[in-house]
N, C-alpha and C. Protein backbone atom coordinates (compact mmCIF):
# COMPACT_ATOMS: atom_id res chain seq x y z
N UNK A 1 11.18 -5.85 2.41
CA UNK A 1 9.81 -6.03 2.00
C UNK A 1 9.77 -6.86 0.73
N UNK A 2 8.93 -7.77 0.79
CA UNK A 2 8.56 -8.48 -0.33
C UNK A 2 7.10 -8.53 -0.72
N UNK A 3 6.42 -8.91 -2.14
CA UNK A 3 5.33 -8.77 -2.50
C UNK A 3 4.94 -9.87 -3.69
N UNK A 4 3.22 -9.74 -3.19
CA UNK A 4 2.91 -10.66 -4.44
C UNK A 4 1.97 -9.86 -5.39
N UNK A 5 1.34 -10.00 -6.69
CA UNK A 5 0.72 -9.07 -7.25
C UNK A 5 -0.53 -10.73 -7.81
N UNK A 6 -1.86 -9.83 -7.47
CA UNK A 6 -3.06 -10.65 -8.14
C UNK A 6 -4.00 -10.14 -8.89
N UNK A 7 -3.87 -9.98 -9.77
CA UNK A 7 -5.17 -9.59 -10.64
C UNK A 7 -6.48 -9.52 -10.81
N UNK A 8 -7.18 -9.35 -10.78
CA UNK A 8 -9.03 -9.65 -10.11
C UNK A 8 -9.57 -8.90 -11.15
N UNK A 9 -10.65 -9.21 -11.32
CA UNK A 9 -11.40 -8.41 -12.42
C UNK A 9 -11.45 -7.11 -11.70
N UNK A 10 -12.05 -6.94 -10.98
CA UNK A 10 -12.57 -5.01 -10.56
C UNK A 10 -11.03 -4.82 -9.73
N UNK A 11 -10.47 -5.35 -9.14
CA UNK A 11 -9.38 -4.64 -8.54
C UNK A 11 -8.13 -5.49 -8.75
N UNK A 12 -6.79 -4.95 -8.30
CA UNK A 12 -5.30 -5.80 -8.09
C UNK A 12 -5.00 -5.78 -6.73
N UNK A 13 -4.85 -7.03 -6.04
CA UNK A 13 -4.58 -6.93 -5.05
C UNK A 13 -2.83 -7.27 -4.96
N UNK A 14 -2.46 -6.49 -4.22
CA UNK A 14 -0.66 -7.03 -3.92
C UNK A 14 -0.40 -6.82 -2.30
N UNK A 15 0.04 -8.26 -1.61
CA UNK A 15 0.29 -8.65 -0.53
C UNK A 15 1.81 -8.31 -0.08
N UNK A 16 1.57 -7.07 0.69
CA UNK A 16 3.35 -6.75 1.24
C UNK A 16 3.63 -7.81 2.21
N UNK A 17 4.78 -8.44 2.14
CA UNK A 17 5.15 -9.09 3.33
C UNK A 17 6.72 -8.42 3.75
N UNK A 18 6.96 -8.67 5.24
CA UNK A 18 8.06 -8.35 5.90
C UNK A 18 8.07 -7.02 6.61
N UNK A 19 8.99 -6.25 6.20
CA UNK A 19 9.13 -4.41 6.88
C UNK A 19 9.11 -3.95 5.95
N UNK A 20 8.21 -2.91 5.68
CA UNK A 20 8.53 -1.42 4.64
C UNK A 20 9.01 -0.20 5.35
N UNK A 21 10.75 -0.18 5.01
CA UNK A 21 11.45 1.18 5.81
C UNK A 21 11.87 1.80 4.70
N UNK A 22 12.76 2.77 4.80
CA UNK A 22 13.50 3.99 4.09
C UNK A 22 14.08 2.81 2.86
N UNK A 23 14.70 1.77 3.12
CA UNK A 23 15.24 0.87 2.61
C UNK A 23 14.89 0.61 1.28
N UNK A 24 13.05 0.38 1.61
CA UNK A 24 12.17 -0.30 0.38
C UNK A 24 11.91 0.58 -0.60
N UNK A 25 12.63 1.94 -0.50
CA UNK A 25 12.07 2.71 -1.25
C UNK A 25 11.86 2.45 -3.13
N UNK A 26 13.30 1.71 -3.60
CA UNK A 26 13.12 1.34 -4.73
C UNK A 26 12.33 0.80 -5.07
N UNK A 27 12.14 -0.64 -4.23
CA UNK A 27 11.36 -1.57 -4.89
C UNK A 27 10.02 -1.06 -4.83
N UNK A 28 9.29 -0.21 -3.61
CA UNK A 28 7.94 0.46 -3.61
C UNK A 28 7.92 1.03 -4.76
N UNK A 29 9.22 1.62 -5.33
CA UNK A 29 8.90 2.85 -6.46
C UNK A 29 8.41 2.14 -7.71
N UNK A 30 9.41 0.38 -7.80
CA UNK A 30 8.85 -0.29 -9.00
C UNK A 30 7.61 -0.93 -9.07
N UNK A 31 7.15 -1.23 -7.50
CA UNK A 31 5.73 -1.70 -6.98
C UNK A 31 4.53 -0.65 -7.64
N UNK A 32 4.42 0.46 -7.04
CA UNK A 32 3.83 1.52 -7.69
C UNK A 32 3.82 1.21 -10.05
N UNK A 33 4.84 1.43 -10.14
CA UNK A 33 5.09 1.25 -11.84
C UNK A 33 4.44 -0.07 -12.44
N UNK A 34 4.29 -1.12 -11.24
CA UNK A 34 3.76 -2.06 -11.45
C UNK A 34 2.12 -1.86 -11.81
N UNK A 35 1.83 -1.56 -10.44
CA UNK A 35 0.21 -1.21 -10.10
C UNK A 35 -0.10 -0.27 -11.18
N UNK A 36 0.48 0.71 -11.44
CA UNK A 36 0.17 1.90 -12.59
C UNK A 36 -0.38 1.03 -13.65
N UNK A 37 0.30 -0.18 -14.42
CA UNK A 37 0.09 -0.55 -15.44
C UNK A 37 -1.20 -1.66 -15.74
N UNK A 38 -1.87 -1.93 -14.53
CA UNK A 38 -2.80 -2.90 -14.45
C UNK A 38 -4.23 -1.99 -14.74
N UNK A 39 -5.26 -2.57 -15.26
CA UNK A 39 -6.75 -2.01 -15.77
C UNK A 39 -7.18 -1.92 -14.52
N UNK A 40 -7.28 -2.49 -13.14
CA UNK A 40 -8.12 -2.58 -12.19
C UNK A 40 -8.11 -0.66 -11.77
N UNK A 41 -9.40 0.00 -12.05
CA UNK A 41 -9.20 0.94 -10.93
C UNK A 41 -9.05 0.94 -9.42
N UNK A 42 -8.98 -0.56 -8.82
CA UNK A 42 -8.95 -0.58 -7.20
C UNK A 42 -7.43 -1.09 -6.99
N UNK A 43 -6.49 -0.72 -6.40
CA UNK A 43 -5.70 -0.99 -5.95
C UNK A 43 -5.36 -1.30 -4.73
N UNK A 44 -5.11 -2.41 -3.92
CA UNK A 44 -5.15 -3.15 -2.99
C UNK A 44 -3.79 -3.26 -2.54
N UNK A 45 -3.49 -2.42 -1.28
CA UNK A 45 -2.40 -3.33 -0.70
C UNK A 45 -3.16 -3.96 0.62
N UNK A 46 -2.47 -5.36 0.60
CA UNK A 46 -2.96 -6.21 1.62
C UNK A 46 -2.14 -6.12 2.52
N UNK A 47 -2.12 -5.41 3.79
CA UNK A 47 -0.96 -5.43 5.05
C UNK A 47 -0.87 -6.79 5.79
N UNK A 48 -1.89 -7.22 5.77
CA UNK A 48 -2.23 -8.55 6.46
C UNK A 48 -0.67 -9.21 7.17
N UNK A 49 0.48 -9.59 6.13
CA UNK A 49 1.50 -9.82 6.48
C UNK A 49 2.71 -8.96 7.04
N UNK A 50 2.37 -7.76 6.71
CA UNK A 50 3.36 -6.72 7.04
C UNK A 50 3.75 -6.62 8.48
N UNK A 51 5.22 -6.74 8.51
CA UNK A 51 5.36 -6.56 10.33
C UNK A 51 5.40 -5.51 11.07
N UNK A 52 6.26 -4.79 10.25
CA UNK A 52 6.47 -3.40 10.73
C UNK A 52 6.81 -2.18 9.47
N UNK A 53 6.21 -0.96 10.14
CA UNK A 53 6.37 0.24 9.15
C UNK A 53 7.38 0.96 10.07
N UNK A 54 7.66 2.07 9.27
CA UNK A 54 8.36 3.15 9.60
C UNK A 54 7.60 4.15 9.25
N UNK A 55 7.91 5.53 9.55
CA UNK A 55 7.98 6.90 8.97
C UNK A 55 7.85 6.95 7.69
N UNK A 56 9.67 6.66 6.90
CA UNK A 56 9.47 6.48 5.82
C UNK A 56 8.38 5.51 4.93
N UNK A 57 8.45 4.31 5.48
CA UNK A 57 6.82 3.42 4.96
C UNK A 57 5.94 4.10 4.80
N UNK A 58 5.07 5.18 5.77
CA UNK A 58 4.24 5.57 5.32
C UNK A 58 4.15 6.97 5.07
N UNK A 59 5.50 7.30 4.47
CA UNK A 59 5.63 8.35 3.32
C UNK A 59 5.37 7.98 1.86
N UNK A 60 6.13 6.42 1.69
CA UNK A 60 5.60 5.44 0.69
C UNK A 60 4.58 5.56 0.35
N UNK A 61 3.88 5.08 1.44
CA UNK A 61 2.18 4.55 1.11
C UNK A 61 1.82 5.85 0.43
N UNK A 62 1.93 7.11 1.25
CA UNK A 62 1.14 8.39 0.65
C UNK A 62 1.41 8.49 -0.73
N UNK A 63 2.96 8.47 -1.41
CA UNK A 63 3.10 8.53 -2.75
C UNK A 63 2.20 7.30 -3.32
N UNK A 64 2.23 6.40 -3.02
CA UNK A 64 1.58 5.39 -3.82
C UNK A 64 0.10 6.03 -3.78
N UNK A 65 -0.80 6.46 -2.82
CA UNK A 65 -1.75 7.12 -2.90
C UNK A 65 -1.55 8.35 -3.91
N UNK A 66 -1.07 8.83 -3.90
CA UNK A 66 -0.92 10.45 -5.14
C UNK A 66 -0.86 9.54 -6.45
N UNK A 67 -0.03 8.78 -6.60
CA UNK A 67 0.61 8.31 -7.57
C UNK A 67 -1.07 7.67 -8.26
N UNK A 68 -1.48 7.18 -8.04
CA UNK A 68 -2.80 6.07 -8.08
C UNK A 68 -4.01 7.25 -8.43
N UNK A 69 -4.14 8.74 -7.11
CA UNK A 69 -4.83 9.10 -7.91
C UNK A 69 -4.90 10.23 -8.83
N UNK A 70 -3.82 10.28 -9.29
CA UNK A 70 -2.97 10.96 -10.57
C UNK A 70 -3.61 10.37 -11.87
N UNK A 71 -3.56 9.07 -11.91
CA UNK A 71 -4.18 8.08 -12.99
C UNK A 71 -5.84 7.50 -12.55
N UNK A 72 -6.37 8.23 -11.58
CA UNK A 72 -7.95 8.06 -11.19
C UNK A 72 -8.36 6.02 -10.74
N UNK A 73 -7.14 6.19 -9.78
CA UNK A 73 -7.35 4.99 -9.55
C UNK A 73 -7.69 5.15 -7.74
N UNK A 74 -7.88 3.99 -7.24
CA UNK A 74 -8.03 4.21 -5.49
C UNK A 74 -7.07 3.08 -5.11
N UNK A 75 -6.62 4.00 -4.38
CA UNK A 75 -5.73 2.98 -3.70
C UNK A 75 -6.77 2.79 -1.99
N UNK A 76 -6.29 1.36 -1.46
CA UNK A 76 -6.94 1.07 -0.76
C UNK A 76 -6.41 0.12 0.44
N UNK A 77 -5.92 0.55 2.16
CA UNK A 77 -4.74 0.06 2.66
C UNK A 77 -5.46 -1.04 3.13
N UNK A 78 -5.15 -2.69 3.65
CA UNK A 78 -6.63 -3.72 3.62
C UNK A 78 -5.88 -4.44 4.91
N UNK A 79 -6.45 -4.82 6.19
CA UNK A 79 -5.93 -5.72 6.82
C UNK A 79 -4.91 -5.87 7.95
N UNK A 80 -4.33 -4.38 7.78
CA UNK A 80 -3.52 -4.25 8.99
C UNK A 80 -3.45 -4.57 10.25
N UNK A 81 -2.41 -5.06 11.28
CA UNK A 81 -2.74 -5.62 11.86
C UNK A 81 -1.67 -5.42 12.73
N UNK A 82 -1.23 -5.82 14.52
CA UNK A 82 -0.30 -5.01 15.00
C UNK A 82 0.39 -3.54 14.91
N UNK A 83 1.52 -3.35 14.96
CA UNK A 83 2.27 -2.27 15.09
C UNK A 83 1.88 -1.24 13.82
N UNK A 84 1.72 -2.10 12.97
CA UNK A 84 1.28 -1.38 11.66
C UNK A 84 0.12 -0.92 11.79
N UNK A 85 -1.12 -1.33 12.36
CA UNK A 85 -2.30 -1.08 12.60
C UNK A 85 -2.15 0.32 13.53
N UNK A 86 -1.03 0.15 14.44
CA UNK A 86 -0.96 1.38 15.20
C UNK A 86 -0.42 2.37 14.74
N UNK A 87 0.90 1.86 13.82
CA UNK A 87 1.39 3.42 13.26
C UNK A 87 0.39 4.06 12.17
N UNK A 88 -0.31 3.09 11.58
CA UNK A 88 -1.85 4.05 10.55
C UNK A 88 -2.73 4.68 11.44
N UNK A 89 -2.91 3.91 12.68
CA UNK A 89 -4.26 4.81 13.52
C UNK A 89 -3.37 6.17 14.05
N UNK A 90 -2.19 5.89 14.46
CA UNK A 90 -1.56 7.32 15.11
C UNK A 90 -1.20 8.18 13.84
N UNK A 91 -0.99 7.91 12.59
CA UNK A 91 -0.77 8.72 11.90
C UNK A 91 -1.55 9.42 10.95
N UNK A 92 -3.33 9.00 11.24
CA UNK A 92 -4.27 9.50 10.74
C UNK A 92 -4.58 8.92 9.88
N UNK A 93 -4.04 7.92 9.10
CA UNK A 93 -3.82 7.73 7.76
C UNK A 93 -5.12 7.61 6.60
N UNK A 94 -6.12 7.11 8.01
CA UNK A 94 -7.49 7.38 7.10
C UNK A 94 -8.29 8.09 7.12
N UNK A 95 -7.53 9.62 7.12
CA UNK A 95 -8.10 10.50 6.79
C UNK A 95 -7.89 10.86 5.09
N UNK A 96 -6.98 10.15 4.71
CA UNK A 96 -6.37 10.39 3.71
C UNK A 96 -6.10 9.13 2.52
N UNK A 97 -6.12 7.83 3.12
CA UNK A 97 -6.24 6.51 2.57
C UNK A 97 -7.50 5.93 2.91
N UNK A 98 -8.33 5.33 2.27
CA UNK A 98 -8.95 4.26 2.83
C UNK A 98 -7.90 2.81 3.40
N UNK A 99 -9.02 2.82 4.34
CA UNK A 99 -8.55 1.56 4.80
C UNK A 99 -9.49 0.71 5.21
N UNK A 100 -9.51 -0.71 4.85
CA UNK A 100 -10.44 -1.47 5.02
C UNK A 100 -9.79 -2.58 6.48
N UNK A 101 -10.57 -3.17 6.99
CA UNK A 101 -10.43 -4.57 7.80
C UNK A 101 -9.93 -5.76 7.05
């Protein structure tokens, strides 16, 4: 998994690209430490590019959700699309994340 980080006045958007598995766990963990430190209360991940998740991926995502609203921020999943689109709809995920189109 790779990422970009954008700054916006009301929110930060950061664009995952590639696979988020068990693998990514570090770099998600420094991704997160990243997002922590920005003013935007909206936090944006853009799936748009993402190919594929795992299990572990969206054990990720949930910490990044706790993590975000620990510090009263929203995290917000944006764009998903294929396989990824399916493992969030089968795994409920917005019952618990927003997720936008």
């Amino acid at each position: 998994m790779d990422y970009g980080i954008e700054d916006k006045d009301q929110e930060t958007v950061v664009r995952l690209r590639g696979r988020l598995t068990f693998n990514d766990h570090a770099k998600l963990r420094a991704l997160i430490r990243e997002m922590l430190q920005t003013k935007a209360k909206r936090q944006v991940l853009d799936l748009s590019a993402l190919e594929f998740v795992d299990s572990a991926g969206i054990g990720m995502l949930l910490i990044a959700r706790e993590e975000m609203s620990n510090v009263d921020k929203l995290l917000i999943l944006r764009a998903a699309a294929g396989q990824v689109k399916r493992v969030l709809t089968v795994a409920q995920l917005n019952k618990i994340v927003a997720i936008e189109d």
